[in-house]
C-alpha atoms as a PDB file:
ATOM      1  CA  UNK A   1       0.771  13.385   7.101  1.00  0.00           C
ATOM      2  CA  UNK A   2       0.793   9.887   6.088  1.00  0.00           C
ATOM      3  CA  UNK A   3       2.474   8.583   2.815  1.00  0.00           C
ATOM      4  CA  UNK A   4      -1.630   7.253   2.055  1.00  0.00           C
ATOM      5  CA  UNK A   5      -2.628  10.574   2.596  1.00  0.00           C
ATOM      6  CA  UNK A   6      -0.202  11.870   0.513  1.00  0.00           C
ATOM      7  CA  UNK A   7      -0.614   9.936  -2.583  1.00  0.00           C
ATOM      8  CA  UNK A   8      -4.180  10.905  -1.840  1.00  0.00           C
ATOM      9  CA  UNK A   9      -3.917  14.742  -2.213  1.00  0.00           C
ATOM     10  CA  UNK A  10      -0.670  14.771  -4.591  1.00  0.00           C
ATOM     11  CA  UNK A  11      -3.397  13.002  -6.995  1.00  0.00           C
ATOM     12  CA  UNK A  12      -6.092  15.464  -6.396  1.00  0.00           C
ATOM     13  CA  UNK A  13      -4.083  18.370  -6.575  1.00  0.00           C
ATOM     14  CA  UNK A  14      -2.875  16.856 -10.471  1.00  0.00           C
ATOM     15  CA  UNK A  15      -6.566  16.639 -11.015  1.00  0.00           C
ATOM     16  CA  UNK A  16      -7.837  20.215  -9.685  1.00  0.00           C
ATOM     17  CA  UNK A  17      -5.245  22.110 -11.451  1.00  0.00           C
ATOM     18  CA  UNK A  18      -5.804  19.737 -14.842  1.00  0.00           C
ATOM     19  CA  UNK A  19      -9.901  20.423 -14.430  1.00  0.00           C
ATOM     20  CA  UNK A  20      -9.619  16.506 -14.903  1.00  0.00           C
ATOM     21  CA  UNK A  21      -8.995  12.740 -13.703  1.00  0.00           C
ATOM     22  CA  UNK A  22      -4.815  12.544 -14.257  1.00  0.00           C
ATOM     23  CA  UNK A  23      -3.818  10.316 -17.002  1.00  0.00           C
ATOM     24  CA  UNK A  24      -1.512   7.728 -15.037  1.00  0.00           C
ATOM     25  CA  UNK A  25       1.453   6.288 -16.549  1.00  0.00           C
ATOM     26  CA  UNK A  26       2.078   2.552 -17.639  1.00  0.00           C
ATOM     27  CA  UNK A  27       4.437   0.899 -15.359  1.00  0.00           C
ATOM     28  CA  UNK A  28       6.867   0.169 -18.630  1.00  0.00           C
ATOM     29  CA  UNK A  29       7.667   3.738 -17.892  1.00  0.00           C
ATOM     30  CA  UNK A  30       9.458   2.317 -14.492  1.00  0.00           C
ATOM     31  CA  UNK A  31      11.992   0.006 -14.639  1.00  0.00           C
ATOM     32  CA  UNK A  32      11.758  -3.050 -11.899  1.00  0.00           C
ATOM     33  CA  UNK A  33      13.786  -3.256  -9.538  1.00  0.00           C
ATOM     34  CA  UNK A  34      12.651  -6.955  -8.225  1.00  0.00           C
ATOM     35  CA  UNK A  35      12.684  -9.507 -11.183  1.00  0.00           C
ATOM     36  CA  UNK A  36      10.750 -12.802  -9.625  1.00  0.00           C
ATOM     37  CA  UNK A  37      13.234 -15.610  -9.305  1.00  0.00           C
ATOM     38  CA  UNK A  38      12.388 -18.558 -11.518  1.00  0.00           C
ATOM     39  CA  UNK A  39      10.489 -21.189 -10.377  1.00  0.00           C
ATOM     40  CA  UNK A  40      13.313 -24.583  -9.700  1.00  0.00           C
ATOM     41  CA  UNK A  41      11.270 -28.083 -10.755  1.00  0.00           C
ATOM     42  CA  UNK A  42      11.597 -30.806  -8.743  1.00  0.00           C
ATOM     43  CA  UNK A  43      13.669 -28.644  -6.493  1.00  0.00           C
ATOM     44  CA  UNK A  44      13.078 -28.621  -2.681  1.00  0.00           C
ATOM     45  CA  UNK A  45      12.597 -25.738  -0.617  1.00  0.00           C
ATOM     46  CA  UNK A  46      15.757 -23.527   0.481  1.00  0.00           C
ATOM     47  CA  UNK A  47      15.892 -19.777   1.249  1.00  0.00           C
ATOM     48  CA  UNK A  48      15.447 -17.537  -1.674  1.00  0.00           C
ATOM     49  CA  UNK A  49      14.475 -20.479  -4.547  1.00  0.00           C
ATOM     50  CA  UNK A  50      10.659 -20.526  -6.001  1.00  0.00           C
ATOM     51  CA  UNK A  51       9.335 -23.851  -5.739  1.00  0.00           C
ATOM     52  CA  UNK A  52       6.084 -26.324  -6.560  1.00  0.00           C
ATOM     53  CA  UNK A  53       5.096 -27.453  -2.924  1.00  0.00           C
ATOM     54  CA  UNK A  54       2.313 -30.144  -1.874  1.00  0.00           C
ATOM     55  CA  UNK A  55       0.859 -30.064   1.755  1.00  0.00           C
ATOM     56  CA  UNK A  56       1.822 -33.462   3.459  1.00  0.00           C
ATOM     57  CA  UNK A  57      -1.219 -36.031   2.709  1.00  0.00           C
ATOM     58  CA  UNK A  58      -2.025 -34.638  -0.482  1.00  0.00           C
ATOM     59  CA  UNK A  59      -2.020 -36.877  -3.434  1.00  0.00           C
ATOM     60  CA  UNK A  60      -0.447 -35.981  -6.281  1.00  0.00           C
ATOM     61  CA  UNK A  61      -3.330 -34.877  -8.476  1.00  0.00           C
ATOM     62  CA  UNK A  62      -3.997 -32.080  -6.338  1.00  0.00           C
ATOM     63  CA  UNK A  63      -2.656 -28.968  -7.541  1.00  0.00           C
ATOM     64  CA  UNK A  64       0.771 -27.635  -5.483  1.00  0.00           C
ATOM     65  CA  UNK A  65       1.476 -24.152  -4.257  1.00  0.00           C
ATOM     66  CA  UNK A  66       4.235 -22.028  -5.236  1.00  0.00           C
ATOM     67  CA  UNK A  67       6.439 -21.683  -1.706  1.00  0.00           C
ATOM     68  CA  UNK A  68       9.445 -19.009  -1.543  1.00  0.00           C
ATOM     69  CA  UNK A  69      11.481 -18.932   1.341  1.00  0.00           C
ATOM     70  CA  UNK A  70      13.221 -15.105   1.603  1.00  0.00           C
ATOM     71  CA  UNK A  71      16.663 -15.124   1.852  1.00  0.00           C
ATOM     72  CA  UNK A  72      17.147 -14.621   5.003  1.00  0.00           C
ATOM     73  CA  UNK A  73      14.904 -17.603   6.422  1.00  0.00           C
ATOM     74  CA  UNK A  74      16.660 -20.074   8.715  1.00  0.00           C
ATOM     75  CA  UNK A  75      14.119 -23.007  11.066  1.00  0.00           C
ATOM     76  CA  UNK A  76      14.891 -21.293  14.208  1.00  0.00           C
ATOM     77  CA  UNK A  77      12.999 -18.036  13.757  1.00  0.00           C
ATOM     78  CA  UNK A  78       8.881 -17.408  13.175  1.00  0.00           C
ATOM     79  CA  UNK A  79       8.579 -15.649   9.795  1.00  0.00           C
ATOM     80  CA  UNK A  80       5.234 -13.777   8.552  1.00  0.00           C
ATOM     81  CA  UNK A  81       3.716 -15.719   5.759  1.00  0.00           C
ATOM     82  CA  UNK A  82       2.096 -14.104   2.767  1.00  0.00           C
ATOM     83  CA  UNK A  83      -0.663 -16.313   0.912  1.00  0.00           C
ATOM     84  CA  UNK A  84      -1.735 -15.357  -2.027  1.00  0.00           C
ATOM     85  CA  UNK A  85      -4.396 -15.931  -4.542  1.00  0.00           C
ATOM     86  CA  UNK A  86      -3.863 -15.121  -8.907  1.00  0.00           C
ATOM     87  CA  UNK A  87      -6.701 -12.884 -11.319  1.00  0.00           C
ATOM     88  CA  UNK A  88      -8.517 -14.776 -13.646  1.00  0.00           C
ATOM     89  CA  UNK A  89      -6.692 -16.751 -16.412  1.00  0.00           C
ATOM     90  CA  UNK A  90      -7.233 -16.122 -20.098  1.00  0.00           C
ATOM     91  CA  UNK A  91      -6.841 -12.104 -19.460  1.00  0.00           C
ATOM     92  CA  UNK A  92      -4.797  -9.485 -21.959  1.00  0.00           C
ATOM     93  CA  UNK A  93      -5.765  -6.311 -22.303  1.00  0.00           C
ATOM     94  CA  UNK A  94      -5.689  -3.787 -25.390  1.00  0.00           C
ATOM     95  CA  UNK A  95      -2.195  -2.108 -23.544  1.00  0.00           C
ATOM     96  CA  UNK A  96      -0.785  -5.829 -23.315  1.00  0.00           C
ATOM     97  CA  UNK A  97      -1.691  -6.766 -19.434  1.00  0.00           C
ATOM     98  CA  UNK A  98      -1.926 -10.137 -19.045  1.00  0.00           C
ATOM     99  CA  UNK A  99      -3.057 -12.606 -16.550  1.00  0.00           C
ATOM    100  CA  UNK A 100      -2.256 -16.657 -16.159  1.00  0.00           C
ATOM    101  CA  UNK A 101      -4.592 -17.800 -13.477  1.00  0.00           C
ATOM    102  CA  UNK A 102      -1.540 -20.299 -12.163  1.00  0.00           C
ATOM    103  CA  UNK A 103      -0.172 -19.530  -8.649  1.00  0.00           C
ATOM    104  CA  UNK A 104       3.181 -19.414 -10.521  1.00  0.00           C
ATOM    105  CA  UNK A 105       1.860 -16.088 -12.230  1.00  0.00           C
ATOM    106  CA  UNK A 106       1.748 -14.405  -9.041  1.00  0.00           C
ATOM    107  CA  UNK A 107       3.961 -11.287  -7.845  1.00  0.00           C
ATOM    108  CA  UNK A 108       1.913  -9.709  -4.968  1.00  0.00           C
ATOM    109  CA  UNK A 109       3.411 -10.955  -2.365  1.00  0.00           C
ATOM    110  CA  UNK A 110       7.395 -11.200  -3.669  1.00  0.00           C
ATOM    111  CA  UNK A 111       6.928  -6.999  -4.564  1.00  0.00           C
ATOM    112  CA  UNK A 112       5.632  -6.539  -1.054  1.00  0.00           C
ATOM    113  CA  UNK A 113       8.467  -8.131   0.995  1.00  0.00           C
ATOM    114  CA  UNK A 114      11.256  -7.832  -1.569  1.00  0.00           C
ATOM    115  CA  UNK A 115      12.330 -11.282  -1.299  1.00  0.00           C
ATOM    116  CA  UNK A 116      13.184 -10.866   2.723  1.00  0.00           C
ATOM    117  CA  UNK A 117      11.530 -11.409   6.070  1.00  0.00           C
ATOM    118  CA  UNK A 118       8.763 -13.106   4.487  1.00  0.00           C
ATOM    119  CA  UNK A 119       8.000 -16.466   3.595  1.00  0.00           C
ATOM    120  CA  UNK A 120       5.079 -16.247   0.305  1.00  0.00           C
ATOM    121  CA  UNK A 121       2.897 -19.012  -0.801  1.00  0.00           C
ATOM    122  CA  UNK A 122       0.832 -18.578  -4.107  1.00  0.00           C
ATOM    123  CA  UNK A 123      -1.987 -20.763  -3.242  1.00  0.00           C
ATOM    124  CA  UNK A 124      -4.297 -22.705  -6.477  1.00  0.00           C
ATOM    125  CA  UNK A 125      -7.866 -22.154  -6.954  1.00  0.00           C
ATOM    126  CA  UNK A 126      -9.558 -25.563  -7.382  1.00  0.00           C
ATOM    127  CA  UNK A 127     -11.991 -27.356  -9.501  1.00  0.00           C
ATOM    128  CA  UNK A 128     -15.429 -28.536  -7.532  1.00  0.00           C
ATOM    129  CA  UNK A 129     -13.531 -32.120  -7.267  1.00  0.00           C
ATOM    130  CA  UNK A 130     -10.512 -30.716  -6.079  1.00  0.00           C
ATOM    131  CA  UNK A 131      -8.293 -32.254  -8.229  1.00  0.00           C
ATOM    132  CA  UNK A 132      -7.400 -29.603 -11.031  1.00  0.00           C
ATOM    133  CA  UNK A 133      -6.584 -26.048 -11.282  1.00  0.00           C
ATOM    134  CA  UNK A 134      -9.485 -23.594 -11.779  1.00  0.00           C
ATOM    135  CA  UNK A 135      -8.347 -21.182 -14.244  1.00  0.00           C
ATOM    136  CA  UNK A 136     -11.409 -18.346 -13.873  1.00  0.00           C
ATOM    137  CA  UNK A 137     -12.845 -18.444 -10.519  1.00  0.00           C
ATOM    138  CA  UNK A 138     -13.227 -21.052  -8.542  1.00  0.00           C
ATOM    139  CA  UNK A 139     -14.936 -24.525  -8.436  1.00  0.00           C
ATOM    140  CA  UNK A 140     -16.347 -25.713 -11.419  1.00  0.00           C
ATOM    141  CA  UNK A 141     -18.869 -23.939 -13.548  1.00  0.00           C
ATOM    142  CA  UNK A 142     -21.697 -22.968 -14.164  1.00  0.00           C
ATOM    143  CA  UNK A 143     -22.058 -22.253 -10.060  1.00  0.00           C
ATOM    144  CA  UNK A 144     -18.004 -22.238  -9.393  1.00  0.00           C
ATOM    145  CA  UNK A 145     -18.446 -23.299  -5.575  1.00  0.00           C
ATOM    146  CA  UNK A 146     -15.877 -21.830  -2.982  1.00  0.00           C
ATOM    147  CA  UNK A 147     -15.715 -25.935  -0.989  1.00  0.00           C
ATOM    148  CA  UNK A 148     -12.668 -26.950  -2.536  1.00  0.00           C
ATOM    149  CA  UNK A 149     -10.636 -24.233  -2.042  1.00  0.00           C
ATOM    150  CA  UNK A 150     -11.618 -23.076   1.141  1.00  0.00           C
ATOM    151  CA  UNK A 151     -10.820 -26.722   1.809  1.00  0.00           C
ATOM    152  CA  UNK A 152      -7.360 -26.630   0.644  1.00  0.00           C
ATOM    153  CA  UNK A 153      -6.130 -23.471   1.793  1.00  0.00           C
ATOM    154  CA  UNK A 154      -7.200 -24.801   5.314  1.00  0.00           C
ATOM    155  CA  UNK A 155      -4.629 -27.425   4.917  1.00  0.00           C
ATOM    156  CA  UNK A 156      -2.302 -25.387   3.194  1.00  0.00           C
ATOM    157  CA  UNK A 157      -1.512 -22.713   5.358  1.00  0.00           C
ATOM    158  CA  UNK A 158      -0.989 -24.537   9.058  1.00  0.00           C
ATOM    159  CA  UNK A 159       1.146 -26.918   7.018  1.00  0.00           C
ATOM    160  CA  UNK A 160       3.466 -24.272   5.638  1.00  0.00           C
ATOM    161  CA  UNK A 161       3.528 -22.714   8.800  1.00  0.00           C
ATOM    162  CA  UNK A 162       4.463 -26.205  10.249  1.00  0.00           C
ATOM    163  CA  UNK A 163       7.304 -27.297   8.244  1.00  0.00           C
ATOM    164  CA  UNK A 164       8.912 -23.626   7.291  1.00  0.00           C
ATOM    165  CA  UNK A 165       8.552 -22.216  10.570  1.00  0.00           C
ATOM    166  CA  UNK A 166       5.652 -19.536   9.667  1.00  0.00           C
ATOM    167  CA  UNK A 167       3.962 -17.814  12.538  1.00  0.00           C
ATOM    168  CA  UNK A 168       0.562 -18.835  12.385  1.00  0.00           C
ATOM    169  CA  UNK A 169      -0.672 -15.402  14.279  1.00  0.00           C
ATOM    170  CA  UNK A 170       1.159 -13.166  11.217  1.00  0.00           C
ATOM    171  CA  UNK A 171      -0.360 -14.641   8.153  1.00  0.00           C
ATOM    172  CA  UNK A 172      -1.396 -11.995   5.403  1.00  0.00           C
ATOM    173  CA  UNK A 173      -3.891 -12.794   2.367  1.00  0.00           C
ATOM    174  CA  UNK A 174      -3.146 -11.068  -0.524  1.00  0.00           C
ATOM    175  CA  UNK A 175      -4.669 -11.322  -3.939  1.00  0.00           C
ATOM    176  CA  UNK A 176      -4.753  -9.805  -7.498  1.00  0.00           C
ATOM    177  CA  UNK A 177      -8.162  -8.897  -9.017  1.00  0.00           C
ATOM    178  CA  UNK A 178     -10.414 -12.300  -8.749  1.00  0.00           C
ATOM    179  CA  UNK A 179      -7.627 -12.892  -5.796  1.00  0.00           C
ATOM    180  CA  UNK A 180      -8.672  -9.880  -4.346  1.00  0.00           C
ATOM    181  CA  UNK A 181     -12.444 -11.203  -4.434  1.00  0.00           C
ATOM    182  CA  UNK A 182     -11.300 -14.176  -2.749  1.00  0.00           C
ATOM    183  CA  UNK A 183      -9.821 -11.941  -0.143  1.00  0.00           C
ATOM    184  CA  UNK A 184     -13.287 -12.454   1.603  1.00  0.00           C
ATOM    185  CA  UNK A 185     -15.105 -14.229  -0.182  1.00  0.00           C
ATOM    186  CA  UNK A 186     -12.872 -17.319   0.129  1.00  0.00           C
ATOM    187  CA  UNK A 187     -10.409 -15.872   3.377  1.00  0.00           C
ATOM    188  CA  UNK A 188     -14.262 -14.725   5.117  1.00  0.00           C
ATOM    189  CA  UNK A 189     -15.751 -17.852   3.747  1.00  0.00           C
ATOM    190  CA  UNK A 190     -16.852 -19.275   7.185  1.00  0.00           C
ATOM    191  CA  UNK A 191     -15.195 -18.939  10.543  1.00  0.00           C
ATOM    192  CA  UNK A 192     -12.443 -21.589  10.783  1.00  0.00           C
ATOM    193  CA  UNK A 193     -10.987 -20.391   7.937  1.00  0.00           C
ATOM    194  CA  UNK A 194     -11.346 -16.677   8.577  1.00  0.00           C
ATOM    195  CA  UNK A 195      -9.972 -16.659  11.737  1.00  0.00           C
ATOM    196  CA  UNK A 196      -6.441 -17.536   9.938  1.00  0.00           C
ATOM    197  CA  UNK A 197      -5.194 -14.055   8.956  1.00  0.00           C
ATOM    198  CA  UNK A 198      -3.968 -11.523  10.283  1.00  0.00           C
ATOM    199  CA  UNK A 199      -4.533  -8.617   7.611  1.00  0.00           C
ATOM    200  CA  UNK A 200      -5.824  -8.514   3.968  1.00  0.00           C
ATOM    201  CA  UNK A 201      -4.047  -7.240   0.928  1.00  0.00           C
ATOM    202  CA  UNK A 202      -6.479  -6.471  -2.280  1.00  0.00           C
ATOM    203  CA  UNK A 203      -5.547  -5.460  -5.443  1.00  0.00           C
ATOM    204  CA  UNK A 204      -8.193  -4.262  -8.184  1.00  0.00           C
ATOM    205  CA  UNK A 205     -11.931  -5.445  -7.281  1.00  0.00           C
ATOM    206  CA  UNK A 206     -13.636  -6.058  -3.907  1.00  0.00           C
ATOM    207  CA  UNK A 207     -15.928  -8.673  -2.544  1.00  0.00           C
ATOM    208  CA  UNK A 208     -19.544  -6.820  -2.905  1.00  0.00           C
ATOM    209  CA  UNK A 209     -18.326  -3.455  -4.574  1.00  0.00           C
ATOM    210  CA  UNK A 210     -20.634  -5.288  -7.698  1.00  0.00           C
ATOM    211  CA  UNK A 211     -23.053  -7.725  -7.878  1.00  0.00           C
ATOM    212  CA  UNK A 212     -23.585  -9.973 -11.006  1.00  0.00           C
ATOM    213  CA  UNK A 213     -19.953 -12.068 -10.820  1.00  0.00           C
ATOM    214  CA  UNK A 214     -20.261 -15.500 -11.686  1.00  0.00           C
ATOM    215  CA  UNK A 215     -19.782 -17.075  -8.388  1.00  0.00           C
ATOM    216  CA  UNK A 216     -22.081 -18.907  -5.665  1.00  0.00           C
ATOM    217  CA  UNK A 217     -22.735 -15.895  -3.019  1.00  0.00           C
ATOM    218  CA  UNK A 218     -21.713 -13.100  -5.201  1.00  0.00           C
ATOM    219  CA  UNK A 219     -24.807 -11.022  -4.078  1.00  0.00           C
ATOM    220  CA  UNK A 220     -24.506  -8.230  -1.763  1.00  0.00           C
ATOM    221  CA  UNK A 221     -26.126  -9.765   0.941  1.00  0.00           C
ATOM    222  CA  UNK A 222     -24.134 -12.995   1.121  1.00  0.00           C
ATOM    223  CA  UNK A 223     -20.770 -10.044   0.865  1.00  0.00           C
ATOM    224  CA  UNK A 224     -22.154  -8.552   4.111  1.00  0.00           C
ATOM    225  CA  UNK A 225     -22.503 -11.736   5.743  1.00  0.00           C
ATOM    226  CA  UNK A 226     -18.457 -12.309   4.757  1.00  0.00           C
ATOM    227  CA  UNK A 227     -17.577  -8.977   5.412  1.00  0.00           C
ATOM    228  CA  UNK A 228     -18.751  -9.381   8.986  1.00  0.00           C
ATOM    229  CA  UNK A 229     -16.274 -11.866   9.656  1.00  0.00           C
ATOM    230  CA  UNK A 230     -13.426  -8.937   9.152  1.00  0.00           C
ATOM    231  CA  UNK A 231     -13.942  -7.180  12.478  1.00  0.00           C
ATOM    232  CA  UNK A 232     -10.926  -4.439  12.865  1.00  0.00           C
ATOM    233  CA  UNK A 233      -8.558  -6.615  10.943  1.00  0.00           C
ATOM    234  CA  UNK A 234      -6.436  -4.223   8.689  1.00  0.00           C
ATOM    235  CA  UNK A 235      -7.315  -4.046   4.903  1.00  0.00           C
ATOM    236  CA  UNK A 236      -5.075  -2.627   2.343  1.00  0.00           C
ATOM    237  CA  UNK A 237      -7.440  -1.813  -0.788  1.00  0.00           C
ATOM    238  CA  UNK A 238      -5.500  -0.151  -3.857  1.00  0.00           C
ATOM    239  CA  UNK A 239      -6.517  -0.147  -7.686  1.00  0.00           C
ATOM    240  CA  UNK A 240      -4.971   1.069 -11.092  1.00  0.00           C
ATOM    241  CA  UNK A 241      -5.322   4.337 -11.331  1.00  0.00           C
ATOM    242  CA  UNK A 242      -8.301   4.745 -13.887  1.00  0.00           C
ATOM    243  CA  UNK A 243     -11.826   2.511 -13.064  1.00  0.00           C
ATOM    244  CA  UNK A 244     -12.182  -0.843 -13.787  1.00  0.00           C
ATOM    245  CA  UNK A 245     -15.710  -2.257 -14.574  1.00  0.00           C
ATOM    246  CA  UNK A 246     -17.505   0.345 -11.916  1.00  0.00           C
ATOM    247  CA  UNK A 247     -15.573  -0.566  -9.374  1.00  0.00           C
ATOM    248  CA  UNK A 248     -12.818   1.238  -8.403  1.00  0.00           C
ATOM    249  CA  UNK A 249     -11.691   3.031  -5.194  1.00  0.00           C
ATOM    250  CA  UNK A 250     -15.008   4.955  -5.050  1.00  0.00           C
ATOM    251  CA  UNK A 251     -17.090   2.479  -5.678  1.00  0.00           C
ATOM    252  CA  UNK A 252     -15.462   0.743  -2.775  1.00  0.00           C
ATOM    253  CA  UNK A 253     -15.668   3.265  -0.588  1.00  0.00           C
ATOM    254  CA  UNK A 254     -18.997   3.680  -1.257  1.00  0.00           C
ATOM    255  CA  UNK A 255     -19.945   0.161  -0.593  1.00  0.00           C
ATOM    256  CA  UNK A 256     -18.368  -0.013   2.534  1.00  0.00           C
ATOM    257  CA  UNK A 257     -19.709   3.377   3.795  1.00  0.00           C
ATOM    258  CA  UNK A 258     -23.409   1.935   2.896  1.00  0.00           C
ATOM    259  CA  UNK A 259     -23.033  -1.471   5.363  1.00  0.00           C
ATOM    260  CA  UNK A 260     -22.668   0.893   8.383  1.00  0.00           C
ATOM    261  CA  UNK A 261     -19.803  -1.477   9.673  1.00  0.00           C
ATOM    262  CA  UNK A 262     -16.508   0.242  10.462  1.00  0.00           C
ATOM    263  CA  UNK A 263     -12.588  -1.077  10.156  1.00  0.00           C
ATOM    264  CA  UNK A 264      -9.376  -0.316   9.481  1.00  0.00           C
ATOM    265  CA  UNK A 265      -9.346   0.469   5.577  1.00  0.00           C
ATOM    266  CA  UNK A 266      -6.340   1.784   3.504  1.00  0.00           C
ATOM    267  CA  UNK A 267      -7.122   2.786  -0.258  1.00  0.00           C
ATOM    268  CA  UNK A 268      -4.292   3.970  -1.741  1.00  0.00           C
ATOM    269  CA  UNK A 269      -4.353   4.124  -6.205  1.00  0.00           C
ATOM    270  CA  UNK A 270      -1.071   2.320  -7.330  1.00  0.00           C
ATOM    271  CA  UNK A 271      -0.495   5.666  -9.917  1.00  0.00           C
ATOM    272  CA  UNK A 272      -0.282   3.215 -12.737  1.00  0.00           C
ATOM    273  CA  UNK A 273      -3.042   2.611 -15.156  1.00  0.00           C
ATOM    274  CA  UNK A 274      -2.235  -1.197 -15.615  1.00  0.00           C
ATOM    275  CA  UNK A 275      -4.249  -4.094 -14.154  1.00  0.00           C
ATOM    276  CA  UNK A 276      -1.536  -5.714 -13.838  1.00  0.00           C
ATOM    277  CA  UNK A 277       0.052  -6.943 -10.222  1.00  0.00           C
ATOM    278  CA  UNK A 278       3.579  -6.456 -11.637  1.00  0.00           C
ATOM    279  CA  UNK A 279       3.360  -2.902 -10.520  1.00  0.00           C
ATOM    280  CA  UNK A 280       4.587  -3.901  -7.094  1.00  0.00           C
ATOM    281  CA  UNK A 281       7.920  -5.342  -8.666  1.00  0.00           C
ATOM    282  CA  UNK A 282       8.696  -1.654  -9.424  1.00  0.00           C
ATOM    283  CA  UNK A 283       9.314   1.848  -6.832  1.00  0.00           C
ATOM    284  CA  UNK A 284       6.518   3.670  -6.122  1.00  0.00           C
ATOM    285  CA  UNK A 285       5.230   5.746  -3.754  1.00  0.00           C
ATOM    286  CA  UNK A 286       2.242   3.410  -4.143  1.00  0.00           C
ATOM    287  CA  UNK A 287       4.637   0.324  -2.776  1.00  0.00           C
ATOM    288  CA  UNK A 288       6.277   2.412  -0.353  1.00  0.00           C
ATOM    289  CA  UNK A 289       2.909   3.068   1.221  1.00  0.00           C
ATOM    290  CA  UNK A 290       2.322  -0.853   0.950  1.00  0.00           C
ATOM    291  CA  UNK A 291       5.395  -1.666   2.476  1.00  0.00           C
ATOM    292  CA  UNK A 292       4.612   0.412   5.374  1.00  0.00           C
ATOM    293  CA  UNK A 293       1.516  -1.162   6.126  1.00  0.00           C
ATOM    294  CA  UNK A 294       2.403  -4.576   6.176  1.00  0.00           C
ATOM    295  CA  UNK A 295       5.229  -3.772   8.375  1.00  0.00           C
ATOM    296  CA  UNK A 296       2.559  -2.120  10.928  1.00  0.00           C
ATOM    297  CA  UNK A 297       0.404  -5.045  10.422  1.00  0.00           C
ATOM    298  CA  UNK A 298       3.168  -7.545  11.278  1.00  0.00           C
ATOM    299  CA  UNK A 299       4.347  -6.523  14.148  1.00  0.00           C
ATOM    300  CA  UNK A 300       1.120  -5.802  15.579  1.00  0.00           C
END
């Protein structure tokens, strides 16, 4: 049996025997074991140090990534490269979940690779004109257009491949609630830019799984259109472990089942009822079962 599997039935065995849905636990109840290393201003990129990073050729008033280089990087060998978008800004929650919006907010990627083997790059969402950070969503409102930061991350990614030795055929988007969105709806956009990854991480929420966000193309049918871009390229799809707005794992599920196209999906619940992507800076059997796909994926 798989360790997906297993999560699967340990949590419907809790709920048969209970006559109901488990209550999960709040990840305060684990301690971390990864604590995100502080981001070094003005400080240039070295193995294991957090850093604000500009693609070469962009001026200054565009927005930087956050770059990590693990540990154990060193120029002379190809290292995967997680991208990764942020949720929405301006989010807390009654059990004190909280949410920036900045790149430097984001843990995804750091909890899945531990710091090692992996080089991670927080990428911004952008205003329409490019030039500021887009806080909730992306683009500018009312119609928060995708242009600008499809734009960027098409720049962004070869160039951190470039300079930090990534391999540009092991790149993995990953992204936390309106990151997760973006998963397609900005890594799917069109295909230049959806031809750049290699696998898809998505945390709480999925492009199409509801209609009515406040994007351009947030309908179903523009989704499908996205989603068609995937082809067999592995998905990991997890959520907190109580529904979210109607759209949790089933609804997911659901959705996919009802396009009629086929791939290779993972849903695993992260046991925790947080939405909150610090859950992956903690052991779980939730991580564990992350960890083990992106190794698969990787060395594809």
């Amino acid at each position: 049996m798989t360790r997906t599997a297993a999560i699967s039935l340990v949590m419907t065995m809790a709920a048969t025997v209970s006559g109901q849905e488990p209550s999960p636990p709040d990840i305060a109840t684990v301690e971390p074991d990864l604590v995100l290393p502080e981001i070094e201003i003005d400080a240039a990129p070295a193995p294991g140090k957090r850093v604000f990073w500009r693609p070469p050729g962009d001026p200054a008033e565009v927005p930087p990534l956050v770059l990590y280089l693990p540990v154990d990087w060193s120029p002379g060998k190809k290292f995967p490269v997680l991208c990764e978008y942020a949720g929405n800004g301006n989010f807390k929650n009654a059990i004190g979940d909280i949410s920036t919006g900045r790149p430097e907010g984001s843990k995804l990627g750091y909890g899945l690779s531990g710091g090692k083997g992996c080089i991670w790059a927080c990428l911004p969402f952008l205003n329409d004109a490019g030039d500021a950070l887009a806080i909730t969503w992306w683009g500018s409102p009312p119609t928060h257009r995708p242009d600008a930061t499809v734009a960027h991350a098409k720049r962004a990614v070869p160039a951190v491949c470039a300079a930090f030795s990534g391999d540009p055929d092991r790149v993995i988007l990953c992204g936390f609630s309106r990151g997760a969105i973006a998963c397609n709806a900005i890594g799917l956009h069109d295909e230049e830019i959806a031809k750049r990854w290699r696998g898809f991480f998505c945390y709480s929420h999925y492009d199409g799984a509801r209609e009515g966000w406040p994007f351009a193309g947030a309908d179903r049918a523009s989704a499908l259109v996205r989603l068609r871009r995937l082809g067999n390229r592995p998905q990991f799809l997890c959520q907190e472990g109580v529904r979210s707005a109607g759209v949790g794992l089933d609804a997911t599920r659901k959705y996919l089942a009802e396009t009629g196209l086929t791939g290779d999906f993972t849903f695993v619940s992260t046991g925790f009822r947080n939405h909150n992507d610090a859950w992956l800076l903690r052991p779980s059997p939730a991580r564990a079962a992350a960890r083990e796909w992106l190794a698969r994926v990787i060395s594809q």
